[in-house]
C-alpha atoms as a PDB file:
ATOM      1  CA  UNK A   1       0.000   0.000   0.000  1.00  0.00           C
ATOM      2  CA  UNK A   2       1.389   3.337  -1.058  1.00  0.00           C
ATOM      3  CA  UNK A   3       1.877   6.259   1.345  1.00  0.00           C
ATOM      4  CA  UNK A   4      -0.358   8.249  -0.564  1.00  0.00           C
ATOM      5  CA  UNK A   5      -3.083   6.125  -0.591  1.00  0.00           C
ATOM      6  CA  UNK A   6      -2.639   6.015   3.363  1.00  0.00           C
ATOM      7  CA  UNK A   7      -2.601   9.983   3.781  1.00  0.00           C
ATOM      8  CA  UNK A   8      -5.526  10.220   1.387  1.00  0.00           C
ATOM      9  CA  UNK A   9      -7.576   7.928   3.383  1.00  0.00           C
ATOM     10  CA  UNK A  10      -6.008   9.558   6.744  1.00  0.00           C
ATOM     11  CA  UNK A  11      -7.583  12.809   5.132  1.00  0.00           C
ATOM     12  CA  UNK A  12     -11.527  11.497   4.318  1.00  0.00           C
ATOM     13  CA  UNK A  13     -11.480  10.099   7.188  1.00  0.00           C
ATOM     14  CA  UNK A  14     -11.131  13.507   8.890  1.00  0.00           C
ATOM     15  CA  UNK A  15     -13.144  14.840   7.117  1.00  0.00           C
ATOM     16  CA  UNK A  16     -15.687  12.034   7.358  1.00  0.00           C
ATOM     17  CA  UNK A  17     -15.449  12.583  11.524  1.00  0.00           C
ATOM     18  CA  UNK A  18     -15.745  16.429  11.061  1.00  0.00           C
ATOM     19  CA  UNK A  19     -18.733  16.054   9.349  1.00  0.00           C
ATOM     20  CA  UNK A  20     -20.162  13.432  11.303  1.00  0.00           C
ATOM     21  CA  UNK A  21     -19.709  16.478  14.064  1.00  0.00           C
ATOM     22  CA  UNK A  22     -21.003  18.746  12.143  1.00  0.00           C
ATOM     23  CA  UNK A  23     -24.388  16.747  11.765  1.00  0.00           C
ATOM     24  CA  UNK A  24     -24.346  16.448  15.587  1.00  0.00           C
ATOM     25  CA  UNK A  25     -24.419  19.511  15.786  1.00  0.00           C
ATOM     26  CA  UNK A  26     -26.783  20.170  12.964  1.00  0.00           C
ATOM     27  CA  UNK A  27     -29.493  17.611  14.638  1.00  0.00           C
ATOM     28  CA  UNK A  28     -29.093  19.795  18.283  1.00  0.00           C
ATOM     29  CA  UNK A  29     -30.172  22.498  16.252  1.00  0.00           C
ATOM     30  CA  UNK A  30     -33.258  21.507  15.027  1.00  0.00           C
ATOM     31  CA  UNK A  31     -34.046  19.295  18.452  1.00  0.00           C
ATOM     32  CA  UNK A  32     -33.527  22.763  20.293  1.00  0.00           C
ATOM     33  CA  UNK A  33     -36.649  24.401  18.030  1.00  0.00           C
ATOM     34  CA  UNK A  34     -38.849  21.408  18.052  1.00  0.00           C
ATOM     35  CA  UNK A  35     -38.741  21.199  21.526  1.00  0.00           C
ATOM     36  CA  UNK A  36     -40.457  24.415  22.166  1.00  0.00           C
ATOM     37  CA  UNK A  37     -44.058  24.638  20.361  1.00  0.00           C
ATOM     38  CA  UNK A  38     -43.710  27.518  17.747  1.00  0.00           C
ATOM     39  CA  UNK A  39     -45.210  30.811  18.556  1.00  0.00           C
ATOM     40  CA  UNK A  40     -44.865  32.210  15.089  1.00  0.00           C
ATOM     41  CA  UNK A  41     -44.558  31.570  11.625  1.00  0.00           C
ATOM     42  CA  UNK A  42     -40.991  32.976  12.433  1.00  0.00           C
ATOM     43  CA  UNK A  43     -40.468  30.178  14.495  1.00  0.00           C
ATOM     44  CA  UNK A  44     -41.731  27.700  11.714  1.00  0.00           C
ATOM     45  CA  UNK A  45     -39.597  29.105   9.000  1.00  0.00           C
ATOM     46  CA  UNK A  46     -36.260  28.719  11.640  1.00  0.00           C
ATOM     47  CA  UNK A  47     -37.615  24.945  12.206  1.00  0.00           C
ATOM     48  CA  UNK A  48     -37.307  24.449   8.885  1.00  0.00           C
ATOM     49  CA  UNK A  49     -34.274  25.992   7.983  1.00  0.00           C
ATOM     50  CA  UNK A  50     -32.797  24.104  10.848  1.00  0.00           C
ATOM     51  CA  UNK A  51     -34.099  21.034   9.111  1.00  0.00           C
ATOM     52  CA  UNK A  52     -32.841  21.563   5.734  1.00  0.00           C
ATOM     53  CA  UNK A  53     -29.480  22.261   7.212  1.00  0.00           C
ATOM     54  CA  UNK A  54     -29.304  19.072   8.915  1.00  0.00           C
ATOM     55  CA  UNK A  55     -30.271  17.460   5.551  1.00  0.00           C
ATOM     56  CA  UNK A  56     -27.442  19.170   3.739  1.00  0.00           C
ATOM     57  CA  UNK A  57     -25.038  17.829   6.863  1.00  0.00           C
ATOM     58  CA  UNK A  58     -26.505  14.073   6.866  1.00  0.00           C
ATOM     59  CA  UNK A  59     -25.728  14.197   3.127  1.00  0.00           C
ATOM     60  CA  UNK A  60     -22.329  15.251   3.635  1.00  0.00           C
ATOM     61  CA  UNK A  61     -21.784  12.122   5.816  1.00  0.00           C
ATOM     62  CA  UNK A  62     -23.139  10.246   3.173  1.00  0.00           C
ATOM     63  CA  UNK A  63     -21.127  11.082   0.333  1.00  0.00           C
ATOM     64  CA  UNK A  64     -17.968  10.958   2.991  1.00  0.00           C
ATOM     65  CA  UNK A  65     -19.023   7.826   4.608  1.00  0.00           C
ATOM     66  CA  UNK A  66     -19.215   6.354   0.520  1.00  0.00           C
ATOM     67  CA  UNK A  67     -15.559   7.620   0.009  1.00  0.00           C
ATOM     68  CA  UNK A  68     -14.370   6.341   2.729  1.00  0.00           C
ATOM     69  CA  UNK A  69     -15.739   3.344   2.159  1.00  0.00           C
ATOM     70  CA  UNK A  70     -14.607   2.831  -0.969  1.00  0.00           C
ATOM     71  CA  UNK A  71     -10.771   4.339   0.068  1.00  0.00           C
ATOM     72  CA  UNK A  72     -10.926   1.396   2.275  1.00  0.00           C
ATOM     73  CA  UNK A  73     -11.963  -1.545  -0.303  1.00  0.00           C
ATOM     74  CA  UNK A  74      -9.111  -0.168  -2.272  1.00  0.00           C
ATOM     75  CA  UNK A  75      -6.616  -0.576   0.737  1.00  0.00           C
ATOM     76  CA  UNK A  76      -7.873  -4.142   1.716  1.00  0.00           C
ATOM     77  CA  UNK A  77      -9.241  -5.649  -1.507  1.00  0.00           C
ATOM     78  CA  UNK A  78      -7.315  -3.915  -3.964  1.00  0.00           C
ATOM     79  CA  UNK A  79     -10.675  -2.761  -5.850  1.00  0.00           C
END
């Protein structure tokens, strides 16, 4: 296995974590406005904001999680 192929997986996989935090973070968010019943349509429109930017974050994951992934099948399986 080449050193490259060893920092390149090194870096999606810390990249992969951060955005693994990120969605954390992203889901705290939109538990924080759900947990109070909205008082406005303010308060809706933040809700869902705070929605679609856990959506954009759990997609992130995704695509990371699927390089990762597939960084990893190269390293073991050679494919």
């Amino acid at each position: 296995m080449s050193d490259e192929l060893v920092a390149e997986l090194e870096q999606i996989q810390a990249a992969y974590k951060a955005a693994v935090e990120a969605w954390i973070v992203a889901i705290k968010e939109e538990e924080a406005l759900v947990s109070t019943a909205p008082k406005s349509i303010e308060d809706i429109d933040k809700w869902e904001d705070a929605h679609f930017r856990e959506d954009d974050a759990r997609n992130k994951v995704i695509e990371l999680k699927q390089q990762y992934e597939d960084g990893l099948r190269e390293k073991f399986f050679n494919f």
